[in-house]
Every structure is written in structure tokens, then in C-alpha cells.
N, C-alpha and C. Protein backbone atom coordinates (compact mmCIF):
# COMPACT_ATOMS: atom_id res chain seq x y z
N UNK A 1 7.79 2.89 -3.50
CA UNK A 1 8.79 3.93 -3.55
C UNK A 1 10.09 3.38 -2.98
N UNK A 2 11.27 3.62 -3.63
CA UNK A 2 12.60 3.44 -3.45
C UNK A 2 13.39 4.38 -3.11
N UNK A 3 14.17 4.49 -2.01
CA UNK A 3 15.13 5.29 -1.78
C UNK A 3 16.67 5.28 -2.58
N UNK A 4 17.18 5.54 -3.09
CA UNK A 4 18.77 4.91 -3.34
C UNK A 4 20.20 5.78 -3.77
N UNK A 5 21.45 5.41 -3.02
CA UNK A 5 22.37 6.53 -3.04
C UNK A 5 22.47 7.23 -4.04
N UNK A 6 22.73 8.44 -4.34
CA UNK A 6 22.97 8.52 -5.73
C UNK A 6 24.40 9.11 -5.70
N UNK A 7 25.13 9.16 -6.64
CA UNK A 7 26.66 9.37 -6.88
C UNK A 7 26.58 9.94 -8.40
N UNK A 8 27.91 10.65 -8.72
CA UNK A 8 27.88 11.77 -9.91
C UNK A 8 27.41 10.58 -10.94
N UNK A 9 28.05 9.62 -10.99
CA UNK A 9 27.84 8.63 -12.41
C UNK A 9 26.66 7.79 -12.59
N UNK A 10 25.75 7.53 -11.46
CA UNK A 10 24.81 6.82 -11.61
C UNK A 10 23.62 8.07 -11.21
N UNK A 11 23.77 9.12 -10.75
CA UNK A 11 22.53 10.29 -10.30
C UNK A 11 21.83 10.82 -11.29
N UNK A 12 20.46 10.68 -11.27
CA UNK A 12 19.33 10.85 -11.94
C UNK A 12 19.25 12.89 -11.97
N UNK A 13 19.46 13.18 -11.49
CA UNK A 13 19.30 14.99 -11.21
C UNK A 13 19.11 15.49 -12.27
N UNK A 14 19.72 14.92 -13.25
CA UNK A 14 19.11 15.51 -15.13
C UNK A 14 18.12 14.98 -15.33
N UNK A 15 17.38 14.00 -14.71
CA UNK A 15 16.17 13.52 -15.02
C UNK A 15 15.16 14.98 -13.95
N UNK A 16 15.48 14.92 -12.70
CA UNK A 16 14.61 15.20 -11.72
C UNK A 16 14.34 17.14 -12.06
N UNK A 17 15.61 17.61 -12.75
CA UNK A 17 15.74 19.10 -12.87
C UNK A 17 15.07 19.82 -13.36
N UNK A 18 14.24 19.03 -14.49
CA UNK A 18 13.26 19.29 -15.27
C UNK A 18 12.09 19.57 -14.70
N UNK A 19 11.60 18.89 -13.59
CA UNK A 19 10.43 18.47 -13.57
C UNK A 19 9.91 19.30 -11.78
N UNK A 20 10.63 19.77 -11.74
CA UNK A 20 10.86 20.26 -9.88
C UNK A 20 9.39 20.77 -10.09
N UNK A 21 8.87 20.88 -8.23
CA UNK A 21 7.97 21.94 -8.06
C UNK A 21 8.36 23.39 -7.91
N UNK A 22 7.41 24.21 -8.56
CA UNK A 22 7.98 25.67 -8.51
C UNK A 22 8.29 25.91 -7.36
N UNK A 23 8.14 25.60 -5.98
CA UNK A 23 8.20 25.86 -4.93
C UNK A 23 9.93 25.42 -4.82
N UNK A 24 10.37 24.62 -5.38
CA UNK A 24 11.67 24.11 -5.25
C UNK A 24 12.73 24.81 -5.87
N UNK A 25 11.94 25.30 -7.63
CA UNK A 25 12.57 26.10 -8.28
C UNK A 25 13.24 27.40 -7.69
N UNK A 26 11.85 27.65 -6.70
CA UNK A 26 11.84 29.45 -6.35
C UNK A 26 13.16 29.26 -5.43
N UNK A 27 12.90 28.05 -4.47
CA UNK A 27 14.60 27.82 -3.21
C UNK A 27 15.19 28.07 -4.07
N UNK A 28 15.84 27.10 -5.06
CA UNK A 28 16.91 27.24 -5.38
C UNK A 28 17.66 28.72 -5.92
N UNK A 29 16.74 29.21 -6.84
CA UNK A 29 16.92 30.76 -7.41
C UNK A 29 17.33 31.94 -5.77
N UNK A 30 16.57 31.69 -4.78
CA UNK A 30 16.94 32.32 -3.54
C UNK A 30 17.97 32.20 -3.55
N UNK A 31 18.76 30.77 -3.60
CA UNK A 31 19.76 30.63 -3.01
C UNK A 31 21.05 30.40 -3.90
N UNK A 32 20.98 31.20 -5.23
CA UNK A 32 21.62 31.42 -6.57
C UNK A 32 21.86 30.55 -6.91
N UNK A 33 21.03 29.30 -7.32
CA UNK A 33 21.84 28.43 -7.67
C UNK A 33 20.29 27.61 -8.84
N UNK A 34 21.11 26.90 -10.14
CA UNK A 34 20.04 26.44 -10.80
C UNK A 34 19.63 25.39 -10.21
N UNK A 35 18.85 24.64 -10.74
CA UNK A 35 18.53 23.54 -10.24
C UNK A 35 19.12 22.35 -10.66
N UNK A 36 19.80 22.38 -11.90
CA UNK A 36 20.61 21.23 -12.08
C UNK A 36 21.77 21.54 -10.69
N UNK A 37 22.65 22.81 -10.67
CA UNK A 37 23.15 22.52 -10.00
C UNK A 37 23.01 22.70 -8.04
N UNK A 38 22.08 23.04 -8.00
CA UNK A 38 21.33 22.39 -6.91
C UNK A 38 21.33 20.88 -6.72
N UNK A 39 21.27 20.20 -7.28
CA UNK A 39 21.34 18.45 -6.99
C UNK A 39 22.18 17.75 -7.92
N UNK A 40 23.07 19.02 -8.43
CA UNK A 40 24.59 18.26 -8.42
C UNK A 40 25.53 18.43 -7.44
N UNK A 41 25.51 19.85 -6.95
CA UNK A 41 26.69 19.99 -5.94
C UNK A 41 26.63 19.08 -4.78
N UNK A 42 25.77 18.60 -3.95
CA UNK A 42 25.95 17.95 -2.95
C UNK A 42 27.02 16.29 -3.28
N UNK A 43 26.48 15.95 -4.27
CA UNK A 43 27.34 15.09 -5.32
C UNK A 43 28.78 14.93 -5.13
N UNK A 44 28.96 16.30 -5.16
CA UNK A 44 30.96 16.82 -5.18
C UNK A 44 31.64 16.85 -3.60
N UNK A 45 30.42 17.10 -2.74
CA UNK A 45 30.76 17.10 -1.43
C UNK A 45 31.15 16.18 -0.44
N UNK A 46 32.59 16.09 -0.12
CA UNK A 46 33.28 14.77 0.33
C UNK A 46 32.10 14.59 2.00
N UNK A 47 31.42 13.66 1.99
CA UNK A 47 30.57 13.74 3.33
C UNK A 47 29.10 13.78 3.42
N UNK A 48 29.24 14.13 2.04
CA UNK A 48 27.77 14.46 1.94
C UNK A 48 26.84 13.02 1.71
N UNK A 49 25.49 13.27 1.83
CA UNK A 49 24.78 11.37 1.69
C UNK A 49 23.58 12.35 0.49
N UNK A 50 23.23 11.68 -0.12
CA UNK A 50 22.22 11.95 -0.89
C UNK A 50 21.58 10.97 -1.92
N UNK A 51 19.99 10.99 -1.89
CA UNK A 51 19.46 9.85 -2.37
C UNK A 51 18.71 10.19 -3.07
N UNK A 52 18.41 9.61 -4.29
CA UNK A 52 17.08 9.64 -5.07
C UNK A 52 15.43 8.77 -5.25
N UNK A 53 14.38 9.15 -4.84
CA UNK A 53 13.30 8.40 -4.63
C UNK A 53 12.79 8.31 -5.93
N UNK A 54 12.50 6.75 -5.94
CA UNK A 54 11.92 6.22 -7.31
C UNK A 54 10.89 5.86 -6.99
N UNK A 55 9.70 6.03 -8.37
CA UNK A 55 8.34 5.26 -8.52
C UNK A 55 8.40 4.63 -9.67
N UNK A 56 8.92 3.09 -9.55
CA UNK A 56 8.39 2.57 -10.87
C UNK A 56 9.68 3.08 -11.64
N UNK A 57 11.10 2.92 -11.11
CA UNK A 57 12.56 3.48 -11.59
C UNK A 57 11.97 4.85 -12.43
N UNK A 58 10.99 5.81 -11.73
CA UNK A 58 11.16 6.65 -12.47
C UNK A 58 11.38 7.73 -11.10
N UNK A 59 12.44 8.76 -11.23
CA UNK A 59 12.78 10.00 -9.95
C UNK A 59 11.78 10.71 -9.56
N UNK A 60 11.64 10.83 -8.36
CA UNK A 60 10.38 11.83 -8.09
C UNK A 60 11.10 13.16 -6.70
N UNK A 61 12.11 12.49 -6.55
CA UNK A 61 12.97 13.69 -5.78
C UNK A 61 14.09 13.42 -5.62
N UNK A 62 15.07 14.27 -4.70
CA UNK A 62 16.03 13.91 -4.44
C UNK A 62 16.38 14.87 -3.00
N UNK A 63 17.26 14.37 -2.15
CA UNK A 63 17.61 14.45 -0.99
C UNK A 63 18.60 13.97 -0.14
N UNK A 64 18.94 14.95 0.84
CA UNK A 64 19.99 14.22 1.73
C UNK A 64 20.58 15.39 2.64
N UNK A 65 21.79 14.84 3.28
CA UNK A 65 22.40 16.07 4.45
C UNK A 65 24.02 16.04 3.36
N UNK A 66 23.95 17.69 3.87
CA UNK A 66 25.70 17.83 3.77
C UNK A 66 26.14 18.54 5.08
N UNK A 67 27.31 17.98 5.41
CA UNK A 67 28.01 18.36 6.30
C UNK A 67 28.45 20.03 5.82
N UNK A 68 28.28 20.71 7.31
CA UNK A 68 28.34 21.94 7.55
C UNK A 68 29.69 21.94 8.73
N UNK A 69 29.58 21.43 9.67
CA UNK A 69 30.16 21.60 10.84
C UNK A 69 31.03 20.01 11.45
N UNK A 70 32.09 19.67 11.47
CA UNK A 70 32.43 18.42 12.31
C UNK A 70 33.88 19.00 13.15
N UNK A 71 33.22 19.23 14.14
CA UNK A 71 34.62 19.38 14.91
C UNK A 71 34.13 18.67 16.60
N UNK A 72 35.65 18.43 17.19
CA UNK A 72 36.02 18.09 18.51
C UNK A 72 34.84 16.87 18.50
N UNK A 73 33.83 16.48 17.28
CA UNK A 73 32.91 15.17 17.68
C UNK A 73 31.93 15.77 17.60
N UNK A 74 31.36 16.65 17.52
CA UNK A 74 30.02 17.69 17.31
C UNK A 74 30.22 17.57 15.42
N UNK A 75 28.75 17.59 15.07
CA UNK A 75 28.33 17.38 13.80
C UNK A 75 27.29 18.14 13.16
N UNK A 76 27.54 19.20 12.48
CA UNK A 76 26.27 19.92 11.97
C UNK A 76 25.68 19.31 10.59
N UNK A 77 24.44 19.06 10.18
CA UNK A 77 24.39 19.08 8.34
C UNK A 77 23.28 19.53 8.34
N UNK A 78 23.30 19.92 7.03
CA UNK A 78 21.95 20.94 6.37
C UNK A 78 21.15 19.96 6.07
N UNK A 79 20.10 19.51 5.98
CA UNK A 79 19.50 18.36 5.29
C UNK A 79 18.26 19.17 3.90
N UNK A 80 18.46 18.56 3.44
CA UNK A 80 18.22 19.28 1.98
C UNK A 80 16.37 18.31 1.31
N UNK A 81 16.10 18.24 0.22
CA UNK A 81 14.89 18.48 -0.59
C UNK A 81 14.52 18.84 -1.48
N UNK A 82 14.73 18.12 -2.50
CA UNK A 82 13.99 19.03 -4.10
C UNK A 82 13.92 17.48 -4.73
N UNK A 83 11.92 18.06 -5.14
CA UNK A 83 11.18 16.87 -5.82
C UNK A 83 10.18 17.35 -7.04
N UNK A 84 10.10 16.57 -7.57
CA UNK A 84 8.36 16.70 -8.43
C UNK A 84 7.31 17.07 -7.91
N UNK A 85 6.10 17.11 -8.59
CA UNK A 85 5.26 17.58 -8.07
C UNK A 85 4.70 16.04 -7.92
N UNK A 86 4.96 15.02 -8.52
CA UNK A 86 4.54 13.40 -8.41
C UNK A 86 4.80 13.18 -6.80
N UNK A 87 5.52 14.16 -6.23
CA UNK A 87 5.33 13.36 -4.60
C UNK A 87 4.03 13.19 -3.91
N UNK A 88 2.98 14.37 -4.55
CA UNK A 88 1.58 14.65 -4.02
C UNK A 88 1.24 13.26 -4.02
N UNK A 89 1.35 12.86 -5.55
CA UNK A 89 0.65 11.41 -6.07
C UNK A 89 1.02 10.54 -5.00
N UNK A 90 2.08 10.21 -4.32
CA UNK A 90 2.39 9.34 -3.76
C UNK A 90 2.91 9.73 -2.14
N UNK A 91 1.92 11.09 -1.36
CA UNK A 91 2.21 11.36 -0.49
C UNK A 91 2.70 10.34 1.23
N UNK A 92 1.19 9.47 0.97
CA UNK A 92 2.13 8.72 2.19
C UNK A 92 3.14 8.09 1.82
N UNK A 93 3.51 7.14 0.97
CA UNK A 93 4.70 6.30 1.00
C UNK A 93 6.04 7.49 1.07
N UNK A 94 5.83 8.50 0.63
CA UNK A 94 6.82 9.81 0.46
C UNK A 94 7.32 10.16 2.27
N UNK A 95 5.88 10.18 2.99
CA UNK A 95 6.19 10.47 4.30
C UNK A 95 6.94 9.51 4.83
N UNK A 96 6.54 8.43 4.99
CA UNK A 96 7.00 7.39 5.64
C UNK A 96 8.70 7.50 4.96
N UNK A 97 8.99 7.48 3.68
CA UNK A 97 10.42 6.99 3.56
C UNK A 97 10.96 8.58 3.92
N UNK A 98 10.36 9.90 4.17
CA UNK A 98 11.12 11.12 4.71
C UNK A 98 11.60 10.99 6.11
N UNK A 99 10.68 10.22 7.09
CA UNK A 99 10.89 10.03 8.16
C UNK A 99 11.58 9.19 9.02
N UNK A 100 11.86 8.09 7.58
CA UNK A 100 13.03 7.34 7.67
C UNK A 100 14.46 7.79 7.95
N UNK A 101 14.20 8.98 6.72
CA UNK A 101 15.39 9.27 5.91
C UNK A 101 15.97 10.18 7.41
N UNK A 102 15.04 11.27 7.80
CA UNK A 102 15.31 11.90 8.77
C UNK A 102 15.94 11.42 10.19
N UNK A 103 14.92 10.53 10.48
CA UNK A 103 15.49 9.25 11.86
C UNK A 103 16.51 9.08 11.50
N UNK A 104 17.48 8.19 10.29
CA UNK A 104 19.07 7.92 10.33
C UNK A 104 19.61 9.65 10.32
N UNK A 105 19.66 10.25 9.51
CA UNK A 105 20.16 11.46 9.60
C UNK A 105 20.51 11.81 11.13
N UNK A 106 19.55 11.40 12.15
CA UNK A 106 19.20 12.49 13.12
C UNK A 106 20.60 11.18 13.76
N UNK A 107 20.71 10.46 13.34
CA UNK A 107 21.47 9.31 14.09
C UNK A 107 23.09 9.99 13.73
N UNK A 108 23.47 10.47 12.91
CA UNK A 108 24.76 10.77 12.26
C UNK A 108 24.95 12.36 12.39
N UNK A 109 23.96 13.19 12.76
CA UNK A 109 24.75 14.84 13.13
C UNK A 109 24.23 14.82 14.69
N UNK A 110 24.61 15.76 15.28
CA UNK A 110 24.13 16.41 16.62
C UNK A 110 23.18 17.13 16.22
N UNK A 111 23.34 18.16 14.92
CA UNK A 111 22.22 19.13 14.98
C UNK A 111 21.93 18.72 13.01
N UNK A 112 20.87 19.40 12.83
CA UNK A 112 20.72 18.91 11.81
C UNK A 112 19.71 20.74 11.19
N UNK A 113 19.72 21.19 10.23
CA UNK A 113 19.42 22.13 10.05
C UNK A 113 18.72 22.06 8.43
N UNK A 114 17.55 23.30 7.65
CA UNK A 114 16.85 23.40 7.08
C UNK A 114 16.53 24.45 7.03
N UNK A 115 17.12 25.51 5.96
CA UNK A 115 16.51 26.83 5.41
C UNK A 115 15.88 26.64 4.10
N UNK A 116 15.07 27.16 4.36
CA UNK A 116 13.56 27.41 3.54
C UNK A 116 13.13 28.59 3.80
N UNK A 117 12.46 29.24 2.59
CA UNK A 117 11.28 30.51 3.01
C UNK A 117 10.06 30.29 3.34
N UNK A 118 9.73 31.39 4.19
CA UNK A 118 9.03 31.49 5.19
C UNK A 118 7.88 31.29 4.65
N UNK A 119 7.07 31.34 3.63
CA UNK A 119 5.89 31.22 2.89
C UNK A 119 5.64 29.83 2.09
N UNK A 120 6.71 28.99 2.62
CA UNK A 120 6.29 27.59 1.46
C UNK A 120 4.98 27.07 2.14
N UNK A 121 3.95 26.55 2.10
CA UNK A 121 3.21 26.03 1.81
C UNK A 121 2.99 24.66 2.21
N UNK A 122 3.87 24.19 1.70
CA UNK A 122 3.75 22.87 1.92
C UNK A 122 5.35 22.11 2.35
């Protein structure tokens, strides 16, 4: 599994939009938004980091933080999540590069934040 930046011209998200877990679908619809543009907007966001995980150059999620908050040196970001259901297939290597991903994150905000509903599962 590969982590790698993604940016509007090289980002896979028309590949990954298709294929989400319903659990990802249902966030996004909460939070009015489709799922293409769910893992386009962060894209547009000057600050934002976001990456796409490959198996075999094929997408199996996508992720990252956007800045919420930077003032006086204090740093808020949302850190975000939407994948396939292929992450099951490849759960540990998935953990290990989330916990990566999270450790630098945690290195670049003060606080770091995650809304989700209360019933996901997994």
C-alpha cells in the first residue's frame, strides 16, 4: 500500500467516488455533500494535505486534514476519510499507513478533530 499527495490534476477521487463504503456514502449525504465532491473540495483548500492510498496503482481511499483554525500559532484541522470497501482486504497495511498518516498530522495542528455519526461501526 502507497500513500501519495493528491492535487486537482493528478487526484484519483473519480476513480475512488464510485466505489465508497456505504458507511462513507451515508457521511457524506449528512453532511450535504456528494461524494465526488466530498474528495474534491479539500483539493481547492489553500492548506489543506490530502492523499490517496493505492493497491497495486489501484485507489482504495482517500484522506487528509484541512485547516479549520490558525491563529496567534494555534492550529486546528479536521482530519478527514473516505475509502472502499477494499480497505477490509488490506486492513493491516491500511492501519499501519493511518497511523502514520495521523502521527505527522498530530505533528502540524495543536488540535486535530473528526465528526462522524455516532453509529458507524467501524
Amino acid at each position: 500500500m502507497t500513500a501519495l499527495p493528491s492535487f486537482t490534476n493528478n487526484s484519483r477521487f473519480g476513480d475512488i467516488q464510485h466505489f465508497l463504503r456505504l458507511t462513507d456514502v451515508r457521511e457524506c449525504m449528512i453532511h450535504g455533500a456528494t461524494p465526488w465532491r466530498a474528495l474534491h473540495h479539500p483539493l481547492t483548500v489553500e492548506g489543506a494535505e490530502t492523499y490517496t492510498a493505492l493497491v497495486d496503482k489501484t485507489p482504495i481511499c482517500m484522506g487528509g486534514v484541512m485547516p479549520l483554525i490558525e491563529e496567534d500559532g494555534y492550529r486546528i484541522g479536521s482530519i478527514w476519510l473516505l475509502g472502499s470497501p477494499a480497505i477490509e482486504d488490506h486492513a493491516k497495511n491500511f492501519h499501519k499507513m493511518v497511523i502514520s498518516m495521523v502521527d505527522y498530522f498530530q505533528t502540524q495542528y495543536d488540535l486535530l478533530e473528526n465528526v462522524v455519526p455516532l453509529d458507524h461501526a467501524k
